[in-house]
Protein backbone atom coordinates (compact mmCIF):
# COMPACT_ATOMS: atom_id res chain seq x y z
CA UNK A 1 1.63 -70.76 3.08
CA UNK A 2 2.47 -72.37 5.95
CA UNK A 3 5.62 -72.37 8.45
CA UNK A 4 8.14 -74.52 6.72
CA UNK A 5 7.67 -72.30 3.28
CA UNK A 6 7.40 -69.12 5.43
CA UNK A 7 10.87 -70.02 7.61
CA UNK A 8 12.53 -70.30 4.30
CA UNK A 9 11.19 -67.37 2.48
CA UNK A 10 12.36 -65.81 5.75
CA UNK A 11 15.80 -67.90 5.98
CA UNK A 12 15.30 -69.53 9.07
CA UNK A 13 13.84 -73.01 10.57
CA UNK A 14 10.63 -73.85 10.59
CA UNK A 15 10.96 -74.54 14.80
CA UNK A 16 12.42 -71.02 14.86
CA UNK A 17 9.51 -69.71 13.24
CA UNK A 18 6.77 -71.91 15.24
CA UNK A 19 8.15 -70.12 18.19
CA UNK A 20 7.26 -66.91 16.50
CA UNK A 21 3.68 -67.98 16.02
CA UNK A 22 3.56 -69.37 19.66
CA UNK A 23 4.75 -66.51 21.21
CA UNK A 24 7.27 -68.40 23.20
CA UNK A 25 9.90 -65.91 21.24
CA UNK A 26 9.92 -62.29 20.19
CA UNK A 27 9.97 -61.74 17.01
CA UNK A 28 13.09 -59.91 15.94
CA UNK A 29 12.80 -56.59 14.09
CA UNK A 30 13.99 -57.25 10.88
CA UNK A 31 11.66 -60.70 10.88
CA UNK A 32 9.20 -58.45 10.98
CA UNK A 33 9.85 -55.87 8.75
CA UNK A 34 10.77 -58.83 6.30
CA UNK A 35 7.08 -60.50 7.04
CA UNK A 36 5.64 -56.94 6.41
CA UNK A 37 7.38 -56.47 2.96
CA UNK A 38 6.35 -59.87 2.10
CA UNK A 39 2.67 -60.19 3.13
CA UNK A 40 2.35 -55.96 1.74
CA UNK A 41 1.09 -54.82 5.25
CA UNK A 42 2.18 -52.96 7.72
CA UNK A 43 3.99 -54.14 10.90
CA UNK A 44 0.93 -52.49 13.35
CA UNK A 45 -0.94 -54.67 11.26
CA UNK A 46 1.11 -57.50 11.95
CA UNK A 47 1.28 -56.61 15.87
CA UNK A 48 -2.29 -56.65 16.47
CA UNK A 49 -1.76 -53.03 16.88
CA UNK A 50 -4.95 -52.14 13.99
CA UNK A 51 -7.29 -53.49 12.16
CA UNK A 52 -6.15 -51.66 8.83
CA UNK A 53 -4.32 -53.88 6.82
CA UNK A 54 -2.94 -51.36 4.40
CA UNK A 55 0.68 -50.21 4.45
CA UNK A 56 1.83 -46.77 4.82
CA UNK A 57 4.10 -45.85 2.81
């Protein structure tokens, strides 16, 4: 996917978004949670925070 379908899937713009990527924004807790449910991993993952993918449920 890339940003523009992402930002929508997510509800937002695609500049909004970008800034996520870029870091010049935090990324807002229920972004994330959203990007977790959607992508099936879990938010560590998404953080950089492991290397395991999988979601805990």
């Amino acid at each position: 996917m890339n940003q523009t379908e992402v930002a929508q899937m997510l509800g937002m713009s695609q500049t909004g978004y970008s800034k996520y990527e870029t870091g010049e924004n935090d990324i807002p807790t229920v972004i994330l949670i959203k990007l977790a449910r959607f992508y099936n991993t879990s938010i560590d993952y998404l953080l950089g925070q492991t290397d395991n993918p999988e979601r805990y449920q």
